[in-house]
C-alpha atoms as a PDB file:
ATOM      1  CA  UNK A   1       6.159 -19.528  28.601  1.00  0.00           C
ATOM      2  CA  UNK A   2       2.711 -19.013  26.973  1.00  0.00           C
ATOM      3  CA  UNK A   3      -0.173 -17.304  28.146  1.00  0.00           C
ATOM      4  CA  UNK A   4      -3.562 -15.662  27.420  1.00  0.00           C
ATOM      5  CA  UNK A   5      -5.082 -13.192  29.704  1.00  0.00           C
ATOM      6  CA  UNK A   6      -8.785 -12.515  28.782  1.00  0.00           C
ATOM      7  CA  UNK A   7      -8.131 -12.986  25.274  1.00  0.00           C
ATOM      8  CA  UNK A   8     -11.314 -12.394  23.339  1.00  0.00           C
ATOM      9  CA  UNK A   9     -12.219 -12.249  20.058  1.00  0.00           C
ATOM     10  CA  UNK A  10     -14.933 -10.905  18.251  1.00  0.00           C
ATOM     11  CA  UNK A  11     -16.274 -11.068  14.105  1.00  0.00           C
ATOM     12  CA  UNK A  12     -18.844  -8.967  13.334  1.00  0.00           C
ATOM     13  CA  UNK A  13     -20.660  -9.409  16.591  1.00  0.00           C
ATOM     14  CA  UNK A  14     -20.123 -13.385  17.220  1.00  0.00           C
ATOM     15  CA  UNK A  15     -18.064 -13.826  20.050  1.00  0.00           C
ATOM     16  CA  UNK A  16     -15.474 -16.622  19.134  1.00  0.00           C
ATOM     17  CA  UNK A  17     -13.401 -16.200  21.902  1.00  0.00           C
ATOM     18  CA  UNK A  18     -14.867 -15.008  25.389  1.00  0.00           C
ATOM     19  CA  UNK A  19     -12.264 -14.249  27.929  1.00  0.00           C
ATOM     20  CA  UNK A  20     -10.004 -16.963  27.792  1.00  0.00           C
ATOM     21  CA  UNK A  21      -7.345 -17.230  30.461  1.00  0.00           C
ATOM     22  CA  UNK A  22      -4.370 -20.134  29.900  1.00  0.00           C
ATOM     23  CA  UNK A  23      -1.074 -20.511  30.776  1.00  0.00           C
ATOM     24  CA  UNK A  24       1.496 -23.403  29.267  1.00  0.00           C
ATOM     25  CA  UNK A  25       4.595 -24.113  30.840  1.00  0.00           C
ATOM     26  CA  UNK A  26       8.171 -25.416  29.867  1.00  0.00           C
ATOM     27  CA  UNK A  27       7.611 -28.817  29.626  1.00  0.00           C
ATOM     28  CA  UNK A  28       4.144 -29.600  29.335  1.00  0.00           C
ATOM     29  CA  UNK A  29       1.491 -30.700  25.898  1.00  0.00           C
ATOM     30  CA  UNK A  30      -1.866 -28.400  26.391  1.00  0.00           C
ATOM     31  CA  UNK A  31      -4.351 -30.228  24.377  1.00  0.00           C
ATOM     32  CA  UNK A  32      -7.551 -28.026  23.665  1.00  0.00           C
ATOM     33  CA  UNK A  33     -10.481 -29.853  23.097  1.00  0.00           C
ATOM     34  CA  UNK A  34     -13.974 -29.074  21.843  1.00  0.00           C
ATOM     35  CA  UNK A  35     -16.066 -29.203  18.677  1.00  0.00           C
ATOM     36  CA  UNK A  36     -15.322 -27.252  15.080  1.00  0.00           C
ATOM     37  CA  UNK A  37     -16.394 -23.328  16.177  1.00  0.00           C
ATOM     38  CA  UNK A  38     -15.551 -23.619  19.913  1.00  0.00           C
ATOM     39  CA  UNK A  39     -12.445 -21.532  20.045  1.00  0.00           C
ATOM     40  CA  UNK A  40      -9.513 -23.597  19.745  1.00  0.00           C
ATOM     41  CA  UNK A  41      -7.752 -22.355  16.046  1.00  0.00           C
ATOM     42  CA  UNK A  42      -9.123 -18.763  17.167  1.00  0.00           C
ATOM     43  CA  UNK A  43      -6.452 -19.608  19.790  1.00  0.00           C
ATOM     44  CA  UNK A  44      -3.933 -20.768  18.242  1.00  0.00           C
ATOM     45  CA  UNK A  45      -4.315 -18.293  15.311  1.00  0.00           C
ATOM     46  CA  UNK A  46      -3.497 -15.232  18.116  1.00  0.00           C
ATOM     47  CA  UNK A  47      -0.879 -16.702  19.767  1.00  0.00           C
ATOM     48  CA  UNK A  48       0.598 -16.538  15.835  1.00  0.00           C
ATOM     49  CA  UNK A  49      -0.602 -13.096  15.401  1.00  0.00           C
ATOM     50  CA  UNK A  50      -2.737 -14.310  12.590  1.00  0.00           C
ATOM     51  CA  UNK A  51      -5.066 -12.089  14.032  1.00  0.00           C
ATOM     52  CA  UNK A  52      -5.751  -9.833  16.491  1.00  0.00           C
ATOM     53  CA  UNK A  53      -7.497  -9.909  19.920  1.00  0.00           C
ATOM     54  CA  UNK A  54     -10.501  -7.694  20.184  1.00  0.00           C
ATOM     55  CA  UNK A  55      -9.314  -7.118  24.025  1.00  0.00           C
ATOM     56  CA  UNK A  56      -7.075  -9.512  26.190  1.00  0.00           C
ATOM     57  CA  UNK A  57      -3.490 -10.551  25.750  1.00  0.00           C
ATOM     58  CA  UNK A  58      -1.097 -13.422  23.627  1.00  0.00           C
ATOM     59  CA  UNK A  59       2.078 -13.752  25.457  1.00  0.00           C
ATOM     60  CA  UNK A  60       5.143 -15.544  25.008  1.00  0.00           C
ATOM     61  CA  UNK A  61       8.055 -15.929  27.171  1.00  0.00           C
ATOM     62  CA  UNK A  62       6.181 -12.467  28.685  1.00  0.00           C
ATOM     63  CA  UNK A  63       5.959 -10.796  25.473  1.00  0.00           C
ATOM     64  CA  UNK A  64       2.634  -9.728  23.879  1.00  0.00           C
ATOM     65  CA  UNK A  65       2.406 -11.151  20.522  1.00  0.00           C
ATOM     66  CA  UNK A  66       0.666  -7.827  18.968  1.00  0.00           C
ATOM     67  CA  UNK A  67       3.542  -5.881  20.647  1.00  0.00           C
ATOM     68  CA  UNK A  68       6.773  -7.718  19.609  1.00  0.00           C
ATOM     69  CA  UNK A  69       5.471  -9.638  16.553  1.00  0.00           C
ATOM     70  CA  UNK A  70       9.064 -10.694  15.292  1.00  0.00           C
ATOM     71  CA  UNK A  71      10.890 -11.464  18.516  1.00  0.00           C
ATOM     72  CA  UNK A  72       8.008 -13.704  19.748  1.00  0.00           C
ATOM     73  CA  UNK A  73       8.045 -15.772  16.630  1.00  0.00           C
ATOM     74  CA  UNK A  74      11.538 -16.289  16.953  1.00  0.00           C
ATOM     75  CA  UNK A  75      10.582 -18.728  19.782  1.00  0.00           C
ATOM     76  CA  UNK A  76       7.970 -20.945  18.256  1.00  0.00           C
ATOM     77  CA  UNK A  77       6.901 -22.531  15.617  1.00  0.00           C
ATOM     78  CA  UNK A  78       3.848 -23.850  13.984  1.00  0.00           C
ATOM     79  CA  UNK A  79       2.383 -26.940  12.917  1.00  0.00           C
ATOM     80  CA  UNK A  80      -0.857 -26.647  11.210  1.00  0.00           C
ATOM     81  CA  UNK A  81      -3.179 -29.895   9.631  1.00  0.00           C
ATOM     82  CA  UNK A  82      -1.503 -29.720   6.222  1.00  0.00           C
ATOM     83  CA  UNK A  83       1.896 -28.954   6.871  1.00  0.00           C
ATOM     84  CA  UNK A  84       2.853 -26.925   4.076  1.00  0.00           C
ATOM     85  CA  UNK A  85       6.663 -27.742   2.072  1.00  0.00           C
ATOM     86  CA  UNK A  86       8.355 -27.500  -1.684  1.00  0.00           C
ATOM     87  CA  UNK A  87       6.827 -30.756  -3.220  1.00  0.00           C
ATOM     88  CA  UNK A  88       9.667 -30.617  -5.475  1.00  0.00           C
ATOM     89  CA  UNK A  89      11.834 -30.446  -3.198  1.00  0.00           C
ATOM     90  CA  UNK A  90      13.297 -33.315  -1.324  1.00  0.00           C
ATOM     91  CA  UNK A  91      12.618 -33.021   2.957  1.00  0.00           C
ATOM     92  CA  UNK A  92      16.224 -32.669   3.627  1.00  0.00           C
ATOM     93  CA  UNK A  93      16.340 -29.722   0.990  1.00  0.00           C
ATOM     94  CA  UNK A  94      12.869 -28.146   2.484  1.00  0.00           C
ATOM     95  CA  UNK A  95      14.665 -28.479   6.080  1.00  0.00           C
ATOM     96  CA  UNK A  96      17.572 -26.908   5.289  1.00  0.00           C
ATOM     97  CA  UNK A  97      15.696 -23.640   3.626  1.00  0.00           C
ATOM     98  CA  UNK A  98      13.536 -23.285   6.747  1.00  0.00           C
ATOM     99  CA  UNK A  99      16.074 -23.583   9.566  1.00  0.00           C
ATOM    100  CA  UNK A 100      17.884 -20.732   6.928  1.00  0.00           C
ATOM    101  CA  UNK A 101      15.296 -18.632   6.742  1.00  0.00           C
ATOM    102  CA  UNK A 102      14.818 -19.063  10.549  1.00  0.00           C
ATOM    103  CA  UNK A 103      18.642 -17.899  10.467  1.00  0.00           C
ATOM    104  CA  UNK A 104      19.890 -20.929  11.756  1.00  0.00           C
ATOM    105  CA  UNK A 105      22.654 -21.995   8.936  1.00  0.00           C
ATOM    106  CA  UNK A 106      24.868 -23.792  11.804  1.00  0.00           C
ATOM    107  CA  UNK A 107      23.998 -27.523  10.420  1.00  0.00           C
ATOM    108  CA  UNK A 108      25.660 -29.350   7.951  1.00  0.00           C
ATOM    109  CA  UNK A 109      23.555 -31.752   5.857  1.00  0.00           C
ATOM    110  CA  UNK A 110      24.996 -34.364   8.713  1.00  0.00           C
ATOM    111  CA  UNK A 111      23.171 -32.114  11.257  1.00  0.00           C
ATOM    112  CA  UNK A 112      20.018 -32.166   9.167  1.00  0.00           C
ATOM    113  CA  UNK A 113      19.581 -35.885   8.355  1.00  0.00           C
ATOM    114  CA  UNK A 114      19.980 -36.437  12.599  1.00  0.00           C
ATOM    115  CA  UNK A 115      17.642 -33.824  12.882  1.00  0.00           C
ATOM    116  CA  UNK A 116      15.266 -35.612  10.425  1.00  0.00           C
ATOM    117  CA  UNK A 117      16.314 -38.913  12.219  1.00  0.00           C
ATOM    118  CA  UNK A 118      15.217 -38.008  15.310  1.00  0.00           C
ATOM    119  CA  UNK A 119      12.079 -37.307  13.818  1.00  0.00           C
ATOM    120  CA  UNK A 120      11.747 -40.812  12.622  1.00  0.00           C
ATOM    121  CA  UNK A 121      12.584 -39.802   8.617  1.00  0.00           C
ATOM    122  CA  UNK A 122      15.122 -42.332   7.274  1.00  0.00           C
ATOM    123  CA  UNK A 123      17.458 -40.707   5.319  1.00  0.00           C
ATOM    124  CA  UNK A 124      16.346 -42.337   1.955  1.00  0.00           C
ATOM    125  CA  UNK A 125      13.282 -40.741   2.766  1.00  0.00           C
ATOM    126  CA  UNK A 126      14.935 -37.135   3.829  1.00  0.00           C
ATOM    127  CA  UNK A 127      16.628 -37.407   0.038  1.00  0.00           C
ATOM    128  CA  UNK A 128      13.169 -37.899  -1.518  1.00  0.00           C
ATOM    129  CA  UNK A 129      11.159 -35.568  -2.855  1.00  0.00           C
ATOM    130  CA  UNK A 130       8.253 -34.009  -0.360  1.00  0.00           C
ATOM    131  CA  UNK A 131       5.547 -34.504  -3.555  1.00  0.00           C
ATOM    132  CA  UNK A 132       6.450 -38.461  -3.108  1.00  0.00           C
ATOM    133  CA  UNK A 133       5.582 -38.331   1.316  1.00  0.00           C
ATOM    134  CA  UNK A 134       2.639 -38.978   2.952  1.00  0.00           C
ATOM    135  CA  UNK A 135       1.306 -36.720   4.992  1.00  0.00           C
ATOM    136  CA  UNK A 136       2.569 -38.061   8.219  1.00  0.00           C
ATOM    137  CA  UNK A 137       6.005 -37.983   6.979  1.00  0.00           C
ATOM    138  CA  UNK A 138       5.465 -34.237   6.181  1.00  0.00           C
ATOM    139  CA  UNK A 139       4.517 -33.892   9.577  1.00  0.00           C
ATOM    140  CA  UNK A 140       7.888 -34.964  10.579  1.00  0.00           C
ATOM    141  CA  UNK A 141       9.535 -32.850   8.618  1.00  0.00           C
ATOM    142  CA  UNK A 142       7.839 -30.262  10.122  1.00  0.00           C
ATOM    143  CA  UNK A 143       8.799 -31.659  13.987  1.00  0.00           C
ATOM    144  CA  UNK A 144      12.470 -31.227  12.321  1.00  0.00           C
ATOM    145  CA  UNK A 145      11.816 -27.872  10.862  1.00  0.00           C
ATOM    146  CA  UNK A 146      10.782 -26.719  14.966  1.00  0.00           C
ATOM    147  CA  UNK A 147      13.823 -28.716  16.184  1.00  0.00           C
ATOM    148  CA  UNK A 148      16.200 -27.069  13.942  1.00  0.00           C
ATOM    149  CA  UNK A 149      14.682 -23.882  14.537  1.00  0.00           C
ATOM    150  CA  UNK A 150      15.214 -24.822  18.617  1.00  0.00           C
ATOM    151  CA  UNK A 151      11.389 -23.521  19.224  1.00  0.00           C
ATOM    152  CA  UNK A 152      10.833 -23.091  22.880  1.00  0.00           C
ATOM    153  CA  UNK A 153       7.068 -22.763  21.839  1.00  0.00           C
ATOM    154  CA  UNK A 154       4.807 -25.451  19.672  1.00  0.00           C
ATOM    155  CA  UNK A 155       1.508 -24.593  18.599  1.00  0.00           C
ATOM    156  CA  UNK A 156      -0.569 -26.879  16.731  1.00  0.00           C
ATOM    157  CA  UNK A 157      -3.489 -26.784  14.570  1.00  0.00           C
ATOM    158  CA  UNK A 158      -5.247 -30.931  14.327  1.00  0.00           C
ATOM    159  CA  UNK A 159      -1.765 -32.275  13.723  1.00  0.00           C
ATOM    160  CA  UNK A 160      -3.387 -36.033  13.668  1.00  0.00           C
ATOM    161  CA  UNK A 161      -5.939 -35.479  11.555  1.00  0.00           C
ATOM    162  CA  UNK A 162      -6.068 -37.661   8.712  1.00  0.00           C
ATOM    163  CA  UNK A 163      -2.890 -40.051   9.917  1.00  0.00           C
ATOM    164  CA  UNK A 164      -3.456 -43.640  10.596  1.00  0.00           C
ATOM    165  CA  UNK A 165      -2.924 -44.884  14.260  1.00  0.00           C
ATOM    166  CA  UNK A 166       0.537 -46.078  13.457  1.00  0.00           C
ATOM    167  CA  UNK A 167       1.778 -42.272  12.094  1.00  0.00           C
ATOM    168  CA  UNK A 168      -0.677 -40.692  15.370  1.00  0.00           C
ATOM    169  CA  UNK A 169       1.456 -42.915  17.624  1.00  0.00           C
ATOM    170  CA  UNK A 170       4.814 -41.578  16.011  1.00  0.00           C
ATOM    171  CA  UNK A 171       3.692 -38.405  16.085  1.00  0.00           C
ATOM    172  CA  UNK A 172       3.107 -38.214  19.729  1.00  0.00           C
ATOM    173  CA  UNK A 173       5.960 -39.902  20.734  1.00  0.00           C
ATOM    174  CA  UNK A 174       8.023 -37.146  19.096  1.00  0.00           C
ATOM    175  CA  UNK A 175       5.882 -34.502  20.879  1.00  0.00           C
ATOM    176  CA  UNK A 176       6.860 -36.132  24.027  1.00  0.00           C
ATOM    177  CA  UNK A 177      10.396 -35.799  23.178  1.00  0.00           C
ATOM    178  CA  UNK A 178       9.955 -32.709  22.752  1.00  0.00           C
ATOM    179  CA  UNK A 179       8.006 -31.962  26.161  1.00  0.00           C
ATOM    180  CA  UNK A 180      10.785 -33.596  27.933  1.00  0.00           C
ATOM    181  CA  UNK A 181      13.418 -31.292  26.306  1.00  0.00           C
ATOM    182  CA  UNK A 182      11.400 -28.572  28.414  1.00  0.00           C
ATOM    183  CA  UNK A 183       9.326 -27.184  24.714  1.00  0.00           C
ATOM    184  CA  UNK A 184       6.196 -25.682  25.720  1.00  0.00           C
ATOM    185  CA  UNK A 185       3.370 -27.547  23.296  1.00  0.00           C
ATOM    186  CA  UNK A 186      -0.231 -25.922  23.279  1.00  0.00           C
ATOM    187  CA  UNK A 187      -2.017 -28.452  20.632  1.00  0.00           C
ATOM    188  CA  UNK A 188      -5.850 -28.358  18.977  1.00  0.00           C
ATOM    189  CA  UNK A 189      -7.402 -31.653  18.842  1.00  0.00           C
ATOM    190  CA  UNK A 190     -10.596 -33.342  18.093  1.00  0.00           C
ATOM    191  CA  UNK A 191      -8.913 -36.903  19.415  1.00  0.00           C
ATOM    192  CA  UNK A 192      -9.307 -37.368  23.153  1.00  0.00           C
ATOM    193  CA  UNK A 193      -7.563 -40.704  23.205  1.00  0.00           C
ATOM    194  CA  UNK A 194      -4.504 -38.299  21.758  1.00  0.00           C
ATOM    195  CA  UNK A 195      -5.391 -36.036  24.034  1.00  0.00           C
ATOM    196  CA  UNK A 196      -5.050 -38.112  27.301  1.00  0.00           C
ATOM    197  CA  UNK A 197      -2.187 -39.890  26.096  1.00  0.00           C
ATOM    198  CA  UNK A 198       0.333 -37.118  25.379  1.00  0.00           C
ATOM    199  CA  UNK A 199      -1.536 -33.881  26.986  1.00  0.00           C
ATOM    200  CA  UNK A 200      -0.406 -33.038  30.181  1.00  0.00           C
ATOM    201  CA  UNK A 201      -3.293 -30.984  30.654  1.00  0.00           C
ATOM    202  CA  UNK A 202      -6.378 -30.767  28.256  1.00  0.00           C
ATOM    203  CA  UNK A 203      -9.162 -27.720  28.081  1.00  0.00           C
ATOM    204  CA  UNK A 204     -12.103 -28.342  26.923  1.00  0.00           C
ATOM    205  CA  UNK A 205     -14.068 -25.692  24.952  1.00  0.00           C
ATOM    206  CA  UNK A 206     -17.284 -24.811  24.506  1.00  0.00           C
ATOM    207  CA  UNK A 207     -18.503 -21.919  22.172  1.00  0.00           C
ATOM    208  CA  UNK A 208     -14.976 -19.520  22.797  1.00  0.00           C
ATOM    209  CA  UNK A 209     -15.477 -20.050  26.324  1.00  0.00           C
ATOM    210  CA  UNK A 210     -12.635 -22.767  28.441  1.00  0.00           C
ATOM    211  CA  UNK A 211     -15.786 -25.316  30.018  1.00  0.00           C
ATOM    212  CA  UNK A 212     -13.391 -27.583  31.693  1.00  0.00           C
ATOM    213  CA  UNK A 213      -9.961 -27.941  32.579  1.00  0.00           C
ATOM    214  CA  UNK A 214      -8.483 -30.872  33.599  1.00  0.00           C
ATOM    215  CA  UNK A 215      -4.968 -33.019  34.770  1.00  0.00           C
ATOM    216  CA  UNK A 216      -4.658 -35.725  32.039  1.00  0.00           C
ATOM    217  CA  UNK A 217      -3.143 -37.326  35.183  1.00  0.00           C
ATOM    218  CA  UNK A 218      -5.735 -37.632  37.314  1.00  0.00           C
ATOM    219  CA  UNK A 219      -8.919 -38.804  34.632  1.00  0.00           C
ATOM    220  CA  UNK A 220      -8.953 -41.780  33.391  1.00  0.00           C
ATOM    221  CA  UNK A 221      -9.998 -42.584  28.890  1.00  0.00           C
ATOM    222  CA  UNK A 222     -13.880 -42.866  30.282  1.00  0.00           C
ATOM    223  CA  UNK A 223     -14.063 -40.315  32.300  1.00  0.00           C
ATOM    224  CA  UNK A 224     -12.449 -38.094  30.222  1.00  0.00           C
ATOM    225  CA  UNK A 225     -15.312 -38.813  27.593  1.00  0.00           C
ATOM    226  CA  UNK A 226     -18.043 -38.689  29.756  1.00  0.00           C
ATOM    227  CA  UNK A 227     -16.961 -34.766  30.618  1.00  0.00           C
ATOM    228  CA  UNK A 228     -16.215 -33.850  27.325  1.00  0.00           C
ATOM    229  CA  UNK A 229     -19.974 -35.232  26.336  1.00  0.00           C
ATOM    230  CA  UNK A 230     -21.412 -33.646  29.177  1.00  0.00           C
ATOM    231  CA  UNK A 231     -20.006 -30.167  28.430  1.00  0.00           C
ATOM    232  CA  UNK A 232     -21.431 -31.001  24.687  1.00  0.00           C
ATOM    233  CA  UNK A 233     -24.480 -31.675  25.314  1.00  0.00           C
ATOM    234  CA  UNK A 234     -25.016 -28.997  27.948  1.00  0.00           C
END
């Protein structure tokens, strides 16, 4: 679904991504972990065509993101820190632009207040205006904006950063939701407790370079921490 074949990229020199190989299936949360400069929004920002590999490949559903620009977007979408909507408008109205501009103008405003539902977005909230949310509830407007838009393809860019434990824990139960509906989810992360909880599998990187990967399965919270630390300190 999503894959990166000795994607590197280079500014001025400074190698900020060296050769990274990944793949992310239907199905599965790929949480890349590592400190601020190791790699990970170079990553994501590729995958987006944001900018462009210096050699290596960005592929989704087997098409190179440099190549087919418009067809691959077509099958993700993108949640960055500070999700970005109309303050003045209301999260229903910002949902129902997006999914149009996405060309999907098959909901009714029924459709759209599920869709916001599901995302955990009462629907006095939905009829609110966006400059009145918090940021976790933008978030979710966002999750609604990729559901409407029926991404096959998540990427996201410290989604949890800056929400309270009771908005992280919504947050990644939606993500899950969305796992099990078969969406490929490649997130950045500083938060290995997020990490282990939702990722299915988690990278950890280390000056552009993958250090570690691991089966959130098969480490336990500690152990976890103690290999991320060790591949920090190195």
């Amino acid at each position: 679904m999503l894959e990166a074949t000795d994607l590197t990229k280079s500014y001025n020199g400074h190698l900020a991504l060296d050769r990274l190989n990944l793949a992310v299936r239907p199905g599965e949360i790929f949480c890349l972990l590592g400190a601020n400069g190791a790699g990970k929004t170079t990553t994501i920002n590729l995958f987006l065509n944001f900018i462009r590999p210096s050699s290596g490949s960005a592929r989704i559903k087997g098409l190179d993101v440099v190549e087919h620009p418009l067809e691959t977007k077509r099958h993700l979408a993108y949640i960055p820190e500070q999700v970005n909507l109309y303050r003045n408008l209301t999260g229903l109205e910002n949902l129902a632009y997006f999914a149009a501009l996405a060309g999907h103008r098959e909901h009714a405003t029924a459709g759209f207040l599920e869709l916001l539902a599901q995302a955990g977005l009462t629907e006095e909230a939905a009829r609110k205006r966006v400059s009145t949310y918090s940021k976790g509830m933008r978030q979710k407007v966002g999750i609604a904006i990729a559901a409407a838009k029926q991404a096959e393809v998540l990427l996201l860019d410290e989604p949890t950063s800056g929400l309270d434990p009771k908005a992280s824990n919504e947050f990644s139960e939606l993500l899950v939701r969305l796992r099990d509906r078969g969406v490929a989810v490649l997130m950045a992360t500083h938060d290995l407790f997020r990490a282990k909880e939702t990722g299915t599998r988690v990278g950890i990187m280390k000056r552009g370079r993958m250090v570690a990967l691991l089966d959130t399965a098969e480490v336990g919270h500690a152990d976890l921490e103690r290999i991320y630390l060790d591949h920090m300190h190195d």
